[in-house]
Protein backbone atom coordinates (compact mmCIF):
# COMPACT_ATOMS: atom_id res chain seq x y z
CA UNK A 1 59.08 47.25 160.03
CA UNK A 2 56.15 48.94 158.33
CA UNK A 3 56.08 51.60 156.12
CA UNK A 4 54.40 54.77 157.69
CA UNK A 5 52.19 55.97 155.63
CA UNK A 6 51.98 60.29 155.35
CA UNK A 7 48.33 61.58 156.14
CA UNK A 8 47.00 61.25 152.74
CA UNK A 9 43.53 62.51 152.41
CA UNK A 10 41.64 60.98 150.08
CA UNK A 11 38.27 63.13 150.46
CA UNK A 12 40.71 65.87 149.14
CA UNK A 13 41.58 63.62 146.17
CA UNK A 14 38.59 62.55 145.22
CA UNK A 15 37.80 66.19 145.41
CA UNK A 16 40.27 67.23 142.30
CA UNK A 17 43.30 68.70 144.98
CA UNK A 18 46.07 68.32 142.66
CA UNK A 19 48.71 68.71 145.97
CA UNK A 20 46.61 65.86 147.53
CA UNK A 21 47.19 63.77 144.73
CA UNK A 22 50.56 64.78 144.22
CA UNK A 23 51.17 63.21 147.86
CA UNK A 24 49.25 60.69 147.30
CA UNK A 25 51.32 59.53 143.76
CA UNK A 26 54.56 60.29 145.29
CA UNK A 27 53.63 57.84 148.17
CA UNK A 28 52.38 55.16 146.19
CA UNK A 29 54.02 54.98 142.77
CA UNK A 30 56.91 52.88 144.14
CA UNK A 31 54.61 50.42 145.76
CA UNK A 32 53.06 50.25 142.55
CA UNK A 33 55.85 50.06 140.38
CA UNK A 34 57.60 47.29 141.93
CA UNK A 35 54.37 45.01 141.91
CA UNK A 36 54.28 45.82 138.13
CA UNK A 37 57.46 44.59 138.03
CA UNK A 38 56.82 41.42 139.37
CA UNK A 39 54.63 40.92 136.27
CA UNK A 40 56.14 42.77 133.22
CA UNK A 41 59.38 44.55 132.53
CA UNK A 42 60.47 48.02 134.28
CA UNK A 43 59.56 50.31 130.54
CA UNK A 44 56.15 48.33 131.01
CA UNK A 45 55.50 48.63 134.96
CA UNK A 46 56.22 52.49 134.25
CA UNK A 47 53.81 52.43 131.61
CA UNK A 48 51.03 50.81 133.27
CA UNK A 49 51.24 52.43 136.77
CA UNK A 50 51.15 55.58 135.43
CA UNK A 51 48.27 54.58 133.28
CA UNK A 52 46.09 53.81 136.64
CA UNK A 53 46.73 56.79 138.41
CA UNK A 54 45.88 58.67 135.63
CA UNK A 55 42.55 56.42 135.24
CA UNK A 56 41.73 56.82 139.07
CA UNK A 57 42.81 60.39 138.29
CA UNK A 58 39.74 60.71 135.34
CA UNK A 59 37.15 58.25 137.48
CA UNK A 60 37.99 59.65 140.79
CA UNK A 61 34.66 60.79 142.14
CA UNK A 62 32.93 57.49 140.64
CA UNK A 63 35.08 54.96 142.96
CA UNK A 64 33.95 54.48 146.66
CA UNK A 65 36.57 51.95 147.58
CA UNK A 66 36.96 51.46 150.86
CA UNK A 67 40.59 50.71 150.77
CA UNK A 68 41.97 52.91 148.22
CA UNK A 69 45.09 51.47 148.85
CA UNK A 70 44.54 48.02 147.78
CA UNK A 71 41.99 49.04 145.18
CA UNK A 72 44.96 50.55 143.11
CA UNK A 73 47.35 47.74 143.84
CA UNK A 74 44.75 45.23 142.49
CA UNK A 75 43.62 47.55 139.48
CA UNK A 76 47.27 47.23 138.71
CA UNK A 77 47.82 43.51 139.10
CA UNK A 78 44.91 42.91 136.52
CA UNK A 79 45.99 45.25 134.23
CA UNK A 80 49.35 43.89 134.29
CA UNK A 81 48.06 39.99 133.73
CA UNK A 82 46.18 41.74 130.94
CA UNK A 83 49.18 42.66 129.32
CA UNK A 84 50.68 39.30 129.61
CA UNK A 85 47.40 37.42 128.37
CA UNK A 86 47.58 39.88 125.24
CA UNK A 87 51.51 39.61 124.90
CA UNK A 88 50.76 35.49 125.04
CA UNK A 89 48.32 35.69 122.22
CA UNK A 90 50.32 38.07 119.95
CA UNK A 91 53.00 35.77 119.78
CA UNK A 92 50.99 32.53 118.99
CA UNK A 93 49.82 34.88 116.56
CA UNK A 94 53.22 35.58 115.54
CA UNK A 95 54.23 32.29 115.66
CA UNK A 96 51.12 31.29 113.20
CA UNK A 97 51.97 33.68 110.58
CA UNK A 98 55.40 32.57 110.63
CA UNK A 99 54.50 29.20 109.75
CA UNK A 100 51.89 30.17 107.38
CA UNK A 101 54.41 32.41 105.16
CA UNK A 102 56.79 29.52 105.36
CA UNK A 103 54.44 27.37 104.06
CA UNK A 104 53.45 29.88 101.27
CA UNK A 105 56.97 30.72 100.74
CA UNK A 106 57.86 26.70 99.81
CA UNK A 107 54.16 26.24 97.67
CA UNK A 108 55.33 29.42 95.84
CA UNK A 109 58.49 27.39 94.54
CA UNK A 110 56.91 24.46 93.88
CA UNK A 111 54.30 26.73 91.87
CA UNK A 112 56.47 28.92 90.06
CA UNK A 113 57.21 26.54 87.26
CA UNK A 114 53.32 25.72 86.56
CA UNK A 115 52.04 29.36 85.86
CA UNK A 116 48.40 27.64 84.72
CA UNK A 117 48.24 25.85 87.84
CA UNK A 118 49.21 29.06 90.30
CA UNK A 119 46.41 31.43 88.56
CA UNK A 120 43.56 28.55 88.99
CA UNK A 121 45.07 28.34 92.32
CA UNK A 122 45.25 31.88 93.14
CA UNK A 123 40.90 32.33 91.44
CA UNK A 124 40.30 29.34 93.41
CA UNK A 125 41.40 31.15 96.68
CA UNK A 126 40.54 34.43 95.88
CA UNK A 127 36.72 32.62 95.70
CA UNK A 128 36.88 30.90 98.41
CA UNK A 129 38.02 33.73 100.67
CA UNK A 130 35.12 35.90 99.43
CA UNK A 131 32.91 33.27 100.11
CA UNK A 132 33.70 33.43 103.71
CA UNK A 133 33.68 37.49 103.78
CA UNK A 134 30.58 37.36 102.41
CA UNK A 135 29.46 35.60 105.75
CA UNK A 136 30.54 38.25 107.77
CA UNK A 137 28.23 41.04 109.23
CA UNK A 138 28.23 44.09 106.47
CA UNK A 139 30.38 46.70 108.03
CA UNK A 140 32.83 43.77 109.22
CA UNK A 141 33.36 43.05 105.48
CA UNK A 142 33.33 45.85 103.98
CA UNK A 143 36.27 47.24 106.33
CA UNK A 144 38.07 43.93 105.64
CA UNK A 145 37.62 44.18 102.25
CA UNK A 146 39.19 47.75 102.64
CA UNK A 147 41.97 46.71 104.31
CA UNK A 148 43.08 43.78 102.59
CA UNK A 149 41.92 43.98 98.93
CA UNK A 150 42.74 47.63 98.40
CA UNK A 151 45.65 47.60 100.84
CA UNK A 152 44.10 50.44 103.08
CA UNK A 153 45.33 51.24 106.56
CA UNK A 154 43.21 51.44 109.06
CA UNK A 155 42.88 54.99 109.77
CA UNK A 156 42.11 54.99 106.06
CA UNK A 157 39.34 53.11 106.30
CA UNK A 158 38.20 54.33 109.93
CA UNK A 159 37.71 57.84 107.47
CA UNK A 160 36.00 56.39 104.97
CA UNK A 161 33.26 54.26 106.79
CA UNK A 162 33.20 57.16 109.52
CA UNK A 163 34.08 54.59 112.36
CA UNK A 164 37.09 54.93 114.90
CA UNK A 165 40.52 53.41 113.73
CA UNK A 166 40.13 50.96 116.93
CA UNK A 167 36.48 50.02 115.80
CA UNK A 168 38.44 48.93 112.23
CA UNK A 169 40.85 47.12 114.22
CA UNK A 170 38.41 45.36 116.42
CA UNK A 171 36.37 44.63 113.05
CA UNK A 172 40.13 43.69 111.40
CA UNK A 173 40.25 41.01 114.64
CA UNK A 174 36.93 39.59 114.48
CA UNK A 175 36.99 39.49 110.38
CA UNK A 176 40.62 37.39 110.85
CA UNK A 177 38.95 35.14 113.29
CA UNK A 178 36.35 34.45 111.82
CA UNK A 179 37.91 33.63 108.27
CA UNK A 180 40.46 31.37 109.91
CA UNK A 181 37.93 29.20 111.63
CA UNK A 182 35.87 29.13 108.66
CA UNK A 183 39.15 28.41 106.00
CA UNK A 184 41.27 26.35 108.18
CA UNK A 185 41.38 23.69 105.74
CA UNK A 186 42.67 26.36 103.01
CA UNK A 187 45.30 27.75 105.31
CA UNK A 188 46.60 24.09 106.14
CA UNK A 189 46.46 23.73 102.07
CA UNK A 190 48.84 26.82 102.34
């Protein structure tokens, strides 16, 4: 048996009629929220369907879909592999820097009876590191620089370069990236 759908106008949406939408959200936030589901846990699915009809909400008169209906549910179902494709990376990510502080964590012991031999270390790395920063574009480096030499956050430095606090971060990413392809054979080292 198929749902029946209420008379939903649309035009009126599209048109900023906040009881139109109201109808409209009431009929189709379920739908929504269990597809979500399918993908990503219930705090998430509430999070993300929310966040499209609040997007179709802002964008309203710039969509012509001709199924609005289906337009949303896909809009959702990318959004929602989105979030899995970042939650994948964040924990190979996660899983990298635990391996990387367990290997510092052991060279640290083996280097804390040879103080001479942890401070050429530790010049040696500090060089090397630079080397690569220096490769990076300007603004990149400087903001990495920021961040991890004078232990600034990123809204910190976002004030001080006069950039957003998500530019930082996307400079942060692309610094981090960049630095680990080019000192892979350091961080094995480590």
């Amino acid at each position: 048996m198929k749902t029946q759908r209420p008379k939903i106008d649309i035009e009126k949406v599209r048109q900023g009629d906040p009881d139109a939408f109201r109808d409209f959200f009431a009929f189709l936030y379920p739908q929504l929220k269990a597809l979500a589901c399918r993908f990503v846990d219930e705090e998430t699915a509430e999070d993300l369907t929310q966040d499209v009809f609040t997007s179709y909400w802002e964008r309203k008169h710039l969509i012509q879909a001709e199924n609005i209906y289906s337009f949303l549910f896909k809009w959702l179902q990318n959004d929602c592999l989105n979030r899995l494709r970042h939650q994948t990376v964040v924990e190979a990510y996660e899983e990298q820097m635990r391996l990387a502080e367990a290997r510092k964590t052991y060279w640290d012991r083996q280097l804390e009876t040879n103080d001479l031999l942890r401070r050429l270390i530790d010049k040696d790395l500090l060089e090397t590191i630079e080397l690569a920063v220096k490769k990076l574009p300007p603004k990149r480096a400087e903001a990495f620089r920021l961040c991890y030499y004078r232990n600034m956050s990123y809204k910190e430095v976002a004030a001080m370069l006069q950039i957003s606090p998500r530019t930082v971060e996307g400079h942060i990413h692309a610094a981090l990236t960049f630095l680990r392809s080019k000192l892979r054979h350091v961080l094995t080292f480590l």
